[in-house]
Protein backbone atom coordinates (compact mmCIF):
# COMPACT_ATOMS: atom_id res chain seq x y z
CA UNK A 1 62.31 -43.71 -6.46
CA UNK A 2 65.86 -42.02 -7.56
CA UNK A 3 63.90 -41.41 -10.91
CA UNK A 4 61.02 -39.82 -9.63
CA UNK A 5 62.52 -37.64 -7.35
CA UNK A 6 64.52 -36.12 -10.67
CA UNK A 7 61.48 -36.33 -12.68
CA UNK A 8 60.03 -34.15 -9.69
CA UNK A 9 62.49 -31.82 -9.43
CA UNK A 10 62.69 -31.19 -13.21
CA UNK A 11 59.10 -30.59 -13.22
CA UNK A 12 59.31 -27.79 -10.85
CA UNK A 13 62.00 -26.86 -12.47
CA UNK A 14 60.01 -26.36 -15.67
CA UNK A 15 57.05 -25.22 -13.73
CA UNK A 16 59.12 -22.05 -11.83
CA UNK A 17 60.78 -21.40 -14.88
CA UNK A 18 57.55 -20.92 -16.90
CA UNK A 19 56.37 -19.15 -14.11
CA UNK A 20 59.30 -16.85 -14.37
CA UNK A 21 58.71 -17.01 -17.93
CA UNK A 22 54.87 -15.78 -17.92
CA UNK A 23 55.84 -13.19 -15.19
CA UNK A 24 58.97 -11.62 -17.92
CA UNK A 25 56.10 -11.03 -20.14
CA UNK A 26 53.46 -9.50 -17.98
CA UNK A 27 56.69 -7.26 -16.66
CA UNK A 28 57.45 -6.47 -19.96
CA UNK A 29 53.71 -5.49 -21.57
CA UNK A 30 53.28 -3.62 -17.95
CA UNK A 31 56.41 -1.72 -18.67
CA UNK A 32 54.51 -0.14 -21.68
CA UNK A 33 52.56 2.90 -21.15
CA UNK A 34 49.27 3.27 -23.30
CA UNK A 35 47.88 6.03 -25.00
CA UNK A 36 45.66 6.41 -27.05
CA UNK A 37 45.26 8.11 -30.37
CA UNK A 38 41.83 8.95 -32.05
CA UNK A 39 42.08 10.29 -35.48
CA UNK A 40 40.39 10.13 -38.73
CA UNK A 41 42.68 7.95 -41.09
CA UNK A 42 39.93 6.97 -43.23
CA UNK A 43 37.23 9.41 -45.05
CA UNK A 44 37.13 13.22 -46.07
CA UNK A 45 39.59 14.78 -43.05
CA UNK A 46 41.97 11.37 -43.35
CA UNK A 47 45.01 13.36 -45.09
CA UNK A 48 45.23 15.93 -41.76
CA UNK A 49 44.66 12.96 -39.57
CA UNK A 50 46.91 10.59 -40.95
CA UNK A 51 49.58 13.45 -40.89
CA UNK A 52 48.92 13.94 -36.99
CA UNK A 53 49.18 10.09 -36.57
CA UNK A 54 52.71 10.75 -38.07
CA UNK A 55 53.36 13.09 -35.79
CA UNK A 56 52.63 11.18 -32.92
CA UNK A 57 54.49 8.18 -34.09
CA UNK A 58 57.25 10.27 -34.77
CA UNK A 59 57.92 11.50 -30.96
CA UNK A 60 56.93 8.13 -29.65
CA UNK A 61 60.06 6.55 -31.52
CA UNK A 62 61.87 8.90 -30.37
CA UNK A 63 61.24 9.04 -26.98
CA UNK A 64 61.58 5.48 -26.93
CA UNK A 65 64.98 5.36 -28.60
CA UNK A 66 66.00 7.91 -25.57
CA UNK A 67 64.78 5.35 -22.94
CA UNK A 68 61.29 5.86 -23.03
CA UNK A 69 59.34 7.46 -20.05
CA UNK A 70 60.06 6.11 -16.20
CA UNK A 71 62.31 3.45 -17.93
CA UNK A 72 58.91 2.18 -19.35
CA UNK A 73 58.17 1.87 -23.25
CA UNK A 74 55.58 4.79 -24.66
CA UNK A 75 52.95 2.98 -26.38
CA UNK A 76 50.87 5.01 -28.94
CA UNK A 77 47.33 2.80 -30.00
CA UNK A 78 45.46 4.38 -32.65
CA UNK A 79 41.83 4.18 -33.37
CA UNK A 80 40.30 5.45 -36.70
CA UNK A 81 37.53 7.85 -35.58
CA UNK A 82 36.82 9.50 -39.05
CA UNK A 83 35.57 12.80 -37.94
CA UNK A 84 32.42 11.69 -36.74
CA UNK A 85 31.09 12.04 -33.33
CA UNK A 86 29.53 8.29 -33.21
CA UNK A 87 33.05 6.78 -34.81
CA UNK A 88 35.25 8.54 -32.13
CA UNK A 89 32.82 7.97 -29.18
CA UNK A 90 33.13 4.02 -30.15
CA UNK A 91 37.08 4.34 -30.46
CA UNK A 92 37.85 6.02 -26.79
CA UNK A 93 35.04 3.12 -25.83
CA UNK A 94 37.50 0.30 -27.07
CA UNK A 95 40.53 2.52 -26.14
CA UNK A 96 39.22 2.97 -22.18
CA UNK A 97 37.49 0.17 -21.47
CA UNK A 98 39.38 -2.54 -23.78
CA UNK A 99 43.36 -1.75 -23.64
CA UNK A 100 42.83 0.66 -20.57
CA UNK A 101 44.78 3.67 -21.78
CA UNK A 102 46.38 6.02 -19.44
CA UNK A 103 45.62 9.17 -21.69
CA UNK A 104 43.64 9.90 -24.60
CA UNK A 105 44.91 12.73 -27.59
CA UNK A 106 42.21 13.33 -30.15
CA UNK A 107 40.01 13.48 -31.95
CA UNK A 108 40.59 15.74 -34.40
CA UNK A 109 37.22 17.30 -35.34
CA UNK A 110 35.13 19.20 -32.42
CA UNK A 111 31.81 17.47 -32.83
CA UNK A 112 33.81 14.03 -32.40
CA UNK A 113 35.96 15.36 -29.63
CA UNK A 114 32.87 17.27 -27.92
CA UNK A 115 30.93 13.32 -28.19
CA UNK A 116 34.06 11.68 -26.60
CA UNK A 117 34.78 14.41 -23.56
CA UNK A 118 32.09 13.00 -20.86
CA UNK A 119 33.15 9.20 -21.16
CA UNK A 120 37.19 10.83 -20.55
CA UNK A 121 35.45 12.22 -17.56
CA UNK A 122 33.29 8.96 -16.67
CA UNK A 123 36.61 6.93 -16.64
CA UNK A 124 38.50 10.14 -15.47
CA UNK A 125 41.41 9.53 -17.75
CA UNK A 126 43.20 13.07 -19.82
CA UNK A 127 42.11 14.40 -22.80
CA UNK A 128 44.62 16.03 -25.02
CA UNK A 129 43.05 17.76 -27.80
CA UNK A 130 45.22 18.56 -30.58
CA UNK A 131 43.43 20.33 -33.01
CA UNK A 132 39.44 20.85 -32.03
CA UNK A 133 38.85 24.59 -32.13
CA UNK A 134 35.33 24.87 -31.23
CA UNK A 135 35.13 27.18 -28.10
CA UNK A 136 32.29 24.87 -25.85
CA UNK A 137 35.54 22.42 -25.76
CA UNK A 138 37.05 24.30 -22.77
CA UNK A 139 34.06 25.94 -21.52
CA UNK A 140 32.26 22.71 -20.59
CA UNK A 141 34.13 23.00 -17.58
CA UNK A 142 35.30 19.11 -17.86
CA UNK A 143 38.48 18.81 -15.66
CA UNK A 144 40.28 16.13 -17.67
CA UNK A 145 40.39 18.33 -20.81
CA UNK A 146 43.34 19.82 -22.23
CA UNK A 147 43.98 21.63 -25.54
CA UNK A 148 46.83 22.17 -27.09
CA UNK A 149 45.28 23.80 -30.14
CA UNK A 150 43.45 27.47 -30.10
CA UNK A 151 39.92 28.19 -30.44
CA UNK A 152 37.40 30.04 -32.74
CA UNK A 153 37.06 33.10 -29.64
CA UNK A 154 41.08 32.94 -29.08
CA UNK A 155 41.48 33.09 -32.85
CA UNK A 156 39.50 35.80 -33.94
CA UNK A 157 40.00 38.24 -30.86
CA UNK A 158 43.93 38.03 -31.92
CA UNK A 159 42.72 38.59 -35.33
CA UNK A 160 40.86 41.57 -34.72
CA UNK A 161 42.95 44.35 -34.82
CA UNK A 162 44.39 43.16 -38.18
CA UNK A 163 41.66 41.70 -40.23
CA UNK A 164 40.06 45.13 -41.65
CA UNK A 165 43.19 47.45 -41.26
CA UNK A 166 45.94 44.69 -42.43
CA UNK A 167 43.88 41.99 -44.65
CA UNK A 168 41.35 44.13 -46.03
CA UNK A 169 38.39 42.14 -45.50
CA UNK A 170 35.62 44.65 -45.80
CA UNK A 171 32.43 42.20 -47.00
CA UNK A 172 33.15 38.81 -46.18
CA UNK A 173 31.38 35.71 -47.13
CA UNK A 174 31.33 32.75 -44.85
CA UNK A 175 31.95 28.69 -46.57
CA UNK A 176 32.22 26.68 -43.35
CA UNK A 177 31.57 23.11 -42.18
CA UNK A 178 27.86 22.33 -40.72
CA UNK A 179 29.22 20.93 -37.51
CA UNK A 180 30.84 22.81 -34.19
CA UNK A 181 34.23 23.90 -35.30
CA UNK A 182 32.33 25.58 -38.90
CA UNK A 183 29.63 27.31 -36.72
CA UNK A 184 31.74 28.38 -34.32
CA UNK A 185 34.23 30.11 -36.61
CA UNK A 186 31.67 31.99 -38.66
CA UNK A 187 30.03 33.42 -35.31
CA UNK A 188 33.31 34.44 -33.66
CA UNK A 189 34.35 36.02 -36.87
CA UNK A 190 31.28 38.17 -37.81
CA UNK A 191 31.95 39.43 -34.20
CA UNK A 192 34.89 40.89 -34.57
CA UNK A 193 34.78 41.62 -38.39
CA UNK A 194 31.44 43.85 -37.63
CA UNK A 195 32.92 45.48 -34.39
CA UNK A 196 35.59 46.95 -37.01
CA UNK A 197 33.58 48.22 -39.56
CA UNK A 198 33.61 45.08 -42.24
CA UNK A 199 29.55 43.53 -42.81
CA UNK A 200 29.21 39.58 -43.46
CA UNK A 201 27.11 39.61 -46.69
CA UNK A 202 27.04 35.89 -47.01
CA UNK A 203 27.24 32.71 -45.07
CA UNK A 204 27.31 29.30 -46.31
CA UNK A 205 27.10 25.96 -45.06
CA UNK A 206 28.71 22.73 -46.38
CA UNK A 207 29.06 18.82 -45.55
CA UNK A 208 32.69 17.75 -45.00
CA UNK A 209 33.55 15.54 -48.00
CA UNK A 210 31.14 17.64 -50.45
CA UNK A 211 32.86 18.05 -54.13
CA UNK A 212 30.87 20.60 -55.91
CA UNK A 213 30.80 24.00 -54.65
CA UNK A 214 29.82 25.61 -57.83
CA UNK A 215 26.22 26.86 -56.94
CA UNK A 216 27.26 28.20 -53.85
CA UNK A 217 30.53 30.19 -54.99
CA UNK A 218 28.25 31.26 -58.03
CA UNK A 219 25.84 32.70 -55.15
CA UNK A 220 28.79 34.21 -53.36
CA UNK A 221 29.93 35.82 -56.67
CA UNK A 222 27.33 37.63 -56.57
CA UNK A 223 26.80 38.99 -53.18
CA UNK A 224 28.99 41.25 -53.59
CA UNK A 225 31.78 40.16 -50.89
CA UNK A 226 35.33 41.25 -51.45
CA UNK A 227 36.71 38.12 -49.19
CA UNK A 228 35.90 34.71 -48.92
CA UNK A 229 36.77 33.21 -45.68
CA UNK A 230 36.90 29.25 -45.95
CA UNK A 231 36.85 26.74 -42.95
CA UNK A 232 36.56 23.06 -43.22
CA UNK A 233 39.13 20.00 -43.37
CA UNK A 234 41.94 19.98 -46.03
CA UNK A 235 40.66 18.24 -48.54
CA UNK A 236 37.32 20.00 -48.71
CA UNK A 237 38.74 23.63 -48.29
CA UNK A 238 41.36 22.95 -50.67
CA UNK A 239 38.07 21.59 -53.07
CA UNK A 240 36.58 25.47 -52.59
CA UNK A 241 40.06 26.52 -53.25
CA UNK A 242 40.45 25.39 -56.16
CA UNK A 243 36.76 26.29 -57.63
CA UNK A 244 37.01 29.81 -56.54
CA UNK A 245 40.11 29.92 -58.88
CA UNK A 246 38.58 28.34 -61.39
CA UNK A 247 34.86 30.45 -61.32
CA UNK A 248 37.64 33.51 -61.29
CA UNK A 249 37.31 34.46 -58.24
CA UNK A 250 41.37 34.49 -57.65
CA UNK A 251 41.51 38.33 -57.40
CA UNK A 252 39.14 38.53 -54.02
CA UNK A 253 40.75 37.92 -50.68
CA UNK A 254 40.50 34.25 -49.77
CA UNK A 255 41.64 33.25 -46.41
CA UNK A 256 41.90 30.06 -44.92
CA UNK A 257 40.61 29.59 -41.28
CA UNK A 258 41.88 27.60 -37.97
CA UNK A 259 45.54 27.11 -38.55
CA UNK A 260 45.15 24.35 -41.64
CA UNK A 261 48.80 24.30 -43.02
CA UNK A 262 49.38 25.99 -46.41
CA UNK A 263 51.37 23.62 -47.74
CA UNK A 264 48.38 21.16 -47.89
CA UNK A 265 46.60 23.73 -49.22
CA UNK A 266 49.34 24.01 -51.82
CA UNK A 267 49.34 20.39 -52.57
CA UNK A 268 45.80 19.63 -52.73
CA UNK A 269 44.20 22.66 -54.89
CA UNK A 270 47.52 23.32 -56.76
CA UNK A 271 49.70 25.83 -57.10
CA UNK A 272 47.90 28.33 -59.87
CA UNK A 273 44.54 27.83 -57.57
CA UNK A 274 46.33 28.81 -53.92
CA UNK A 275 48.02 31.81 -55.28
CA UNK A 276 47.41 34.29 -53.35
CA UNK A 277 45.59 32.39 -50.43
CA UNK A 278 46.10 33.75 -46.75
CA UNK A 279 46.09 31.25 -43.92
CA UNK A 280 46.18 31.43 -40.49
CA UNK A 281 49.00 29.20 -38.93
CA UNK A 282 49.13 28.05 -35.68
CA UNK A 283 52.79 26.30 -36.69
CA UNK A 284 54.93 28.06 -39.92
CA UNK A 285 57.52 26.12 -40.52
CA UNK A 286 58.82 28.59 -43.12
CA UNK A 287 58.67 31.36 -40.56
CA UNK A 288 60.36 29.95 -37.57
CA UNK A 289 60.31 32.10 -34.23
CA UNK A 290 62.87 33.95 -32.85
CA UNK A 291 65.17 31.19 -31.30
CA UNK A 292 63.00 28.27 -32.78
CA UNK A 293 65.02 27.79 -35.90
CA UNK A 294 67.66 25.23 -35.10
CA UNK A 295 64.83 22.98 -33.18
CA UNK A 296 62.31 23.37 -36.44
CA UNK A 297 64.89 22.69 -38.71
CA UNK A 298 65.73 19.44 -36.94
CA UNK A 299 62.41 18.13 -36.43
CA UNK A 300 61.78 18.88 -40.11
CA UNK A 301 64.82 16.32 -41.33
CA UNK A 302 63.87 13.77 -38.71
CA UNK A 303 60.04 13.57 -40.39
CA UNK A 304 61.13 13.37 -43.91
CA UNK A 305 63.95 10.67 -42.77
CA UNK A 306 61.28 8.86 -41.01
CA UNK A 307 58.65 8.93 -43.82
CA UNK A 308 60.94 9.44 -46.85
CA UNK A 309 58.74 12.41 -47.55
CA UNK A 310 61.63 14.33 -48.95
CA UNK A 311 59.45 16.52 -51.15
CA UNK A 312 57.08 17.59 -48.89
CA UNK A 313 57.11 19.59 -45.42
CA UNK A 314 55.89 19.36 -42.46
CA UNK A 315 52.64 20.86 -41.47
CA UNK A 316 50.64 22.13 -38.47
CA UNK A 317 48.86 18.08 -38.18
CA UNK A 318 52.11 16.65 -37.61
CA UNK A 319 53.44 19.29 -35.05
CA UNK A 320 50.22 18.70 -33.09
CA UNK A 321 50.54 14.99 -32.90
CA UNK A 322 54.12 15.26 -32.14
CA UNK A 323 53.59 18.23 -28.92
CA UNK A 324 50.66 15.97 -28.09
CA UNK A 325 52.36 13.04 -27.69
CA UNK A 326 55.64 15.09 -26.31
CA UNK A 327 53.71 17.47 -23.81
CA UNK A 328 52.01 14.10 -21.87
CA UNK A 329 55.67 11.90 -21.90
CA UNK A 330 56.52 15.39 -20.34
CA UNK A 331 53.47 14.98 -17.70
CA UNK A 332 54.15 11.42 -16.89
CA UNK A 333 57.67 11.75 -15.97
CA UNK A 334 56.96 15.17 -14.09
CA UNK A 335 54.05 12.85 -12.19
CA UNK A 336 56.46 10.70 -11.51
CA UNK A 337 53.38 8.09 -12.25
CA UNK A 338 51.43 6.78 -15.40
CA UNK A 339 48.10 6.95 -13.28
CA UNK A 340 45.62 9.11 -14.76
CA UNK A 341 44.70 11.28 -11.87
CA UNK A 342 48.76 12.11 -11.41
CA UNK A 343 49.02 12.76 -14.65
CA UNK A 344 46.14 15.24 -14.85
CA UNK A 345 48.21 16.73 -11.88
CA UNK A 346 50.68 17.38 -13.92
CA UNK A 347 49.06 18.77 -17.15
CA UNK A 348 48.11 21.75 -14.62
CA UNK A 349 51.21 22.65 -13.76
CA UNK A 350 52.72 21.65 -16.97
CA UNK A 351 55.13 24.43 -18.75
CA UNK A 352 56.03 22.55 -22.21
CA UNK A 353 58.06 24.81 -24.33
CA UNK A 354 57.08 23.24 -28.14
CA UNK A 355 56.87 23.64 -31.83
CA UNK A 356 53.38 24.85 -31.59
CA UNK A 357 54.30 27.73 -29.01
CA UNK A 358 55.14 27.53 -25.25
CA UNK A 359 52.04 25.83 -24.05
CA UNK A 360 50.23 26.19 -20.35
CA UNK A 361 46.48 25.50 -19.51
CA UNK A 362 44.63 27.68 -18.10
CA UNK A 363 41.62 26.72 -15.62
CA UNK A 364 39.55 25.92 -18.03
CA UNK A 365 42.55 23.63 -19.95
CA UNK A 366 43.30 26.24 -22.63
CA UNK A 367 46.95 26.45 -23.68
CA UNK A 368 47.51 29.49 -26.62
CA UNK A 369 49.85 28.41 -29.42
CA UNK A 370 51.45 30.79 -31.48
CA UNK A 371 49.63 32.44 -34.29
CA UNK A 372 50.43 33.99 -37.63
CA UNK A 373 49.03 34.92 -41.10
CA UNK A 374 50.93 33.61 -44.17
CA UNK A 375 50.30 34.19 -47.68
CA UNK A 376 50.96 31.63 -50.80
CA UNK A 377 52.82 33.41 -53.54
CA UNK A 378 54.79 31.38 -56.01
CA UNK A 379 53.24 27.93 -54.34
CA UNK A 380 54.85 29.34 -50.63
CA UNK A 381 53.76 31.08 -47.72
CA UNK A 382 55.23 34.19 -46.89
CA UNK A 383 54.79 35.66 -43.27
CA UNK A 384 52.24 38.50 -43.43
CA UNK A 385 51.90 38.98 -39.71
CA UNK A 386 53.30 37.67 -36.29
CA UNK A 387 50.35 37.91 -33.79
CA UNK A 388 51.92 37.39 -30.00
């Protein structure tokens, strides 16, 4: 009897401690707070995405190592959306409705983020877009969109003033991605470029991930346009970059759309083939802003000591994976709460002061980064113009 009363009481023993056990863990993977990431780490645009993903993994350790967010662990969970609409509609699927995210930044491209924004609204959980610059992003009126990034309107009504008077573009000739974001950048530009004086003599449509551009820049050669303006991903603008140069057409004005970083352009077409290139920067690392220095400078060293990418800089992919990821820690702890409707709260009233610019939404859930025109000379960009 002696023996089965110990028996008994060791029993429960074991039982309430695996029952404090079991509830430790839940506690501790309830402490986490999920968000998810949708970018394209595989296929044609999987150098700028893999570069935001190391953005975003860069301010989660770090505001982990500072405690984290309401004493809770950020948790980033990435999904591999590769561009396409189909891809990144399946990813926020498994990211919603399988680990039950709290927020959502992605998804790079704006025919993938345009195919994910009604299921954020179905499951009424935030959407941070990081880079997406197609317009019909923030004018679909869906209230749990936010976008860090510009768009094609925002872009080219800042360029207007300059892009005749300052760049010289006089007869331009269009090479853009057949999706949204391509589309929507040659009809915001031939809106502004023909309201001061310049004509749009050509316009030509790729596929992302095409190789061979020599047809079309042979067309373009002779159109008689004195500028080529180029918008796609990295890889397949840097592609045309490097073909101009090498059909000679380095001595008309090529310019780089949409705020892809020059230094990718740099590293992808090569030096002798981006001479000369302008690009329009949403984040210049090698032009900091008045009173950014010390804050890019640091954020610089910590990337390269976190990916041992001594050689190369940081470009406008990270910084928008790292404010992404920044700006909603920022929302949760101002909400108080990790509940999607409090932090949606929040991302309207936000003020986040980051490396992109000083970023507040609008109604429709437009912030305005900072934007700039550099020029590659000597495999570097060199400021041309500060547009505020």
């Amino acid at each position: 009897m002696h023996c089965s009363t110990t028996y008994t009481g060791r029993a429960k023993l074991l039982i309430g401690a695996g029952v404090a056990l079991a509830a430790l863990a839940a506690g501790a993977h309830a402490e986490s707070i999920k968000i998810g990431l949708i970018q394209p780490v595989s296929g044609p645009a999987a150098y700028n995405g893999q570069n935001t993903v190391d953005g975003a993994r860069l301010a989660e350790a770090q505001i982990n190592a500072s405690g984290g967010v309401l004493d809770r662990k950020l948790e980033i969970l990435l999904q591999d959306g590769k561009a396409d609409p189909a891809e990144s509609l399946s990813a926020a699927e498994r990211l919603l409705d399988r680990d039950q995210v709290k927020a959502v930044i992605g998804a790079w491209a704006s025919s993938a983020t345009l195919a994910v924004m009604p299921l954020m609204q179905r499951y009424e959980v935030p959407l941070i877009v990081e880079t997406s610059t197609a317009e019909k992003i923030t004018e679909a009126g869906n209230p749990w969109v936010f976008r860090i990034s510009s768009n094609s309107q925002i872009d080219a009504d800042a360029l207007r003033p300059y892009v005749v008077k300052k760049l010289g573009l006089k007869k331009l000739a269009f090479m853009a991605a057949n999706n949204d974001f391509g589309r929507a950048v040659v009809s915001n530009w031939t809106r502004v470029v023909e309201a001061e004086g310049a004509t749009v003599v050509a316009v030509e449509y790729h596929k992302p991930g095409e190789t061979n551009f020599s047809p079309t820049l042979t067309k373009i050669k002779g159109s008689g346009a004195d500028s080529l303006v180029i918008t796609s991903d990295s890889s397949t603008l840097s592609n045309i970059v490097k073909q101009s140069y090498q059909q000679g057409m380095a001595g008309m004005k090529r310019i780089v759309t949409s705020g892809f970083p020059a230094e990718t352009i740099v590293t992808l077409a090569g030096k002798e083939a981006a001479e000369g290139v302008m690009v329009q920067n949403y984040f210049a690392p090698h032009a900091p802003p008045q009173g950014k220095e010390e804050a890019y400078a640091k954020f610089a060293q910590a990337y390269r000591d976190a990916y041992g990418k001594q050689d190369q800089g940081v470009d406008a992919n990270v910084a928008a994976g790292y404010d992404a990821v920044r700006l909603l820690a920022k929302a949760i702890g101002q909400a108080g709460s990790a509940e999607p409707g409090r932090i949606r709260d929040a991302l309207k009233q936000i003020r986040f002061d980051g490396l992109t610019g000083v970023l507040q939404f609008d109604e429709k859930g437009q912030a305005r980064p900072m934007q700039s025109i550099s020029k590659i000379v000597d495999g570097k960009p060199q400021l041309v113009l500060q547009i505020q």
